[in-house]
C-alpha atoms as a PDB file:
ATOM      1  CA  UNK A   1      17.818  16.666  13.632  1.00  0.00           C
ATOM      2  CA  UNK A   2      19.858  14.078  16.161  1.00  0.00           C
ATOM      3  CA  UNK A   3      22.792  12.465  13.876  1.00  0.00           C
ATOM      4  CA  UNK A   4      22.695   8.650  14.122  1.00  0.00           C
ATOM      5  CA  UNK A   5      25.452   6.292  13.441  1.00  0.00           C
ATOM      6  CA  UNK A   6      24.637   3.690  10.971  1.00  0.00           C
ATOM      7  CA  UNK A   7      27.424   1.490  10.619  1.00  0.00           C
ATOM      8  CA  UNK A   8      31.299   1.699   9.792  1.00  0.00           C
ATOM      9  CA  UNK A   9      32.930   1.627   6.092  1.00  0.00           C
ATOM     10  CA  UNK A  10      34.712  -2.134   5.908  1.00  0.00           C
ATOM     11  CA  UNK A  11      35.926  -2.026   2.624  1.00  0.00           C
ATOM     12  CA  UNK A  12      36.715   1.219  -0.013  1.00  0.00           C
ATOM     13  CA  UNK A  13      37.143   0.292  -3.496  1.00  0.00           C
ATOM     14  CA  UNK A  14      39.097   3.424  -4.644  1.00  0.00           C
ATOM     15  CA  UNK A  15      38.877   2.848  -8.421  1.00  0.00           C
ATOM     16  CA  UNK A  16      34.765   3.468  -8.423  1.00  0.00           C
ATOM     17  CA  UNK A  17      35.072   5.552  -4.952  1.00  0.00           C
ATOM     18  CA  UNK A  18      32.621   3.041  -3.312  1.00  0.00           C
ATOM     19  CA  UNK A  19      32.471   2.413   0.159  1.00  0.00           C
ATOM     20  CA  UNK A  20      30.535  -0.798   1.728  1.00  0.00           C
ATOM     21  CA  UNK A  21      29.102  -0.664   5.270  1.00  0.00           C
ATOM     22  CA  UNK A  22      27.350  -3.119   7.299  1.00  0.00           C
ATOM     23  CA  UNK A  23      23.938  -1.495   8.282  1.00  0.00           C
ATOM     24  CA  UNK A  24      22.908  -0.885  12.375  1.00  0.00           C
ATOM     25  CA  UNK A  25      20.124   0.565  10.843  1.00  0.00           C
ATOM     26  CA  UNK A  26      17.747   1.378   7.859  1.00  0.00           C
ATOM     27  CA  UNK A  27      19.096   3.048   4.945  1.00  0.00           C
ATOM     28  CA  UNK A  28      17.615   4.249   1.788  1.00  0.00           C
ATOM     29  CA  UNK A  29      17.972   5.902  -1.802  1.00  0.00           C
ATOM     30  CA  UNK A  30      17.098   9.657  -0.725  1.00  0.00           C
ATOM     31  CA  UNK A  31      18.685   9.964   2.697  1.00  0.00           C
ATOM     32  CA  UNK A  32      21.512  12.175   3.378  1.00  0.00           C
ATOM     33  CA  UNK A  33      24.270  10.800   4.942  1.00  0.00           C
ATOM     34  CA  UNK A  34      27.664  11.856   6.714  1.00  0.00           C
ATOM     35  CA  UNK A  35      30.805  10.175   6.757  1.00  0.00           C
ATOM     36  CA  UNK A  36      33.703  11.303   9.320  1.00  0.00           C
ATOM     37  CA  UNK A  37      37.066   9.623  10.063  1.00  0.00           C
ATOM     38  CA  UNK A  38      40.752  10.963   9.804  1.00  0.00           C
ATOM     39  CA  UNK A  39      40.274  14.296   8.266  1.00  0.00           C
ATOM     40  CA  UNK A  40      37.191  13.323   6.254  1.00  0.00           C
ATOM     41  CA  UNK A  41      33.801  14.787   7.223  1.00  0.00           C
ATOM     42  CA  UNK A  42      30.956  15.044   4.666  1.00  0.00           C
ATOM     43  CA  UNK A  43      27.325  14.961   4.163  1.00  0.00           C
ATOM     44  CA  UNK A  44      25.877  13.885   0.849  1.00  0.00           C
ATOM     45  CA  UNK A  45      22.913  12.255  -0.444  1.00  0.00           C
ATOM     46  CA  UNK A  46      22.417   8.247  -1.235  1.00  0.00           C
ATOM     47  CA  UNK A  47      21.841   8.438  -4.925  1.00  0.00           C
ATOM     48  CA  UNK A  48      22.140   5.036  -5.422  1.00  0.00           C
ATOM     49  CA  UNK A  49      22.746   1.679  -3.413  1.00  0.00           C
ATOM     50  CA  UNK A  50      23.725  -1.777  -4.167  1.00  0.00           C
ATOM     51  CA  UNK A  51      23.294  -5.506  -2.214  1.00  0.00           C
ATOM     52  CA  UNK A  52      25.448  -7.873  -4.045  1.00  0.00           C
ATOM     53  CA  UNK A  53      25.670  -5.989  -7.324  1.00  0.00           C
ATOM     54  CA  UNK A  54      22.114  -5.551  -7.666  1.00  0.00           C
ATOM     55  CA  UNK A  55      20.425  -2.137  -7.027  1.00  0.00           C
ATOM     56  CA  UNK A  56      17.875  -1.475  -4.086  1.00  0.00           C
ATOM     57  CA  UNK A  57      16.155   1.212  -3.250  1.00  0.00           C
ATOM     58  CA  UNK A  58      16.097   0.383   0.775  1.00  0.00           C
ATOM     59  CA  UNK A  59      18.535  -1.505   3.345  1.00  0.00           C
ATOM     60  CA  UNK A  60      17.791  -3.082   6.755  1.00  0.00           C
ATOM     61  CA  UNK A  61      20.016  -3.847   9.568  1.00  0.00           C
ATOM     62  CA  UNK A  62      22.910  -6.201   9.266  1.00  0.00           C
ATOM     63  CA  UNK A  63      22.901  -5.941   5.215  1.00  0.00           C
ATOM     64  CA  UNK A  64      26.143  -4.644   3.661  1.00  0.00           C
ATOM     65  CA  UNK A  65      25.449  -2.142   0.869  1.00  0.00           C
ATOM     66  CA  UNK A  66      27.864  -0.418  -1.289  1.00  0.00           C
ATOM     67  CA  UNK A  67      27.236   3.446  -2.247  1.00  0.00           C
ATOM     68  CA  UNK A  68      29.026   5.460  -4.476  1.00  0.00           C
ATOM     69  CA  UNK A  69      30.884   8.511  -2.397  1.00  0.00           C
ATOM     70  CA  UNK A  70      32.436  11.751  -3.773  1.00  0.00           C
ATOM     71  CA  UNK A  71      35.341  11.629  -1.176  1.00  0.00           C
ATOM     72  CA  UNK A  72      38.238   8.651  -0.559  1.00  0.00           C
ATOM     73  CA  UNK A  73      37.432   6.674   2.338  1.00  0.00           C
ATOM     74  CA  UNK A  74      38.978   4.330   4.748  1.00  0.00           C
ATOM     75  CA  UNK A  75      38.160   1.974   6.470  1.00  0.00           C
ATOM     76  CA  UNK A  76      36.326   2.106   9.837  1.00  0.00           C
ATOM     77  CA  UNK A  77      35.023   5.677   9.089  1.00  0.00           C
ATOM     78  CA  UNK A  78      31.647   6.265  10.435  1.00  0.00           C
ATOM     79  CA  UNK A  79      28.541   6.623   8.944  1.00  0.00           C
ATOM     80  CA  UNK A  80      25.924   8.285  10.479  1.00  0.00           C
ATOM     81  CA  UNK A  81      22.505   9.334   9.193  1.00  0.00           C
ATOM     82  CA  UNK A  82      21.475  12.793   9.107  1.00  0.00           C
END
């Protein structure tokens, strides 16, 4: 399966190891995702996502969602969906 990019991280919040990206695409609770930048590069799987503190189980394009990551982030990593 073709990669695509879904957006770029634009803020980490280190303390919950959160990132938040703005969408170029649909998202949702299920997919996997990978996120590469620096010497990051991993795949994992959207357990959970959040719009404005409040959980949702799908995103569209040009919403910002935060998702819980196992790895620190920075920003402008990419996101792309596997």
């Amino acid at each position: 399966m073709v990669e695509k990019e879904i957006g770029r991280v634009f803020d980490f919040f280190e303390r919950v190891n959160v990132i938040a990206i703005e969408l170029t695409d649909t998202l949702k609770v299920g997919d996997t995702i990978r996120i590469v930048g620096g010497e990051t590069d991993f795949k994992q799987v959207v357990d959970s996502m959040q719009i404005e503190g409040k959980n949702v189980s799908s995103a569209k394009k040009g919403q910002s969602v935060g998702i819980k990551v196992s790895q620190k982030c920075h920003k402008d990593y990419r996101v792309y969906k596997v």
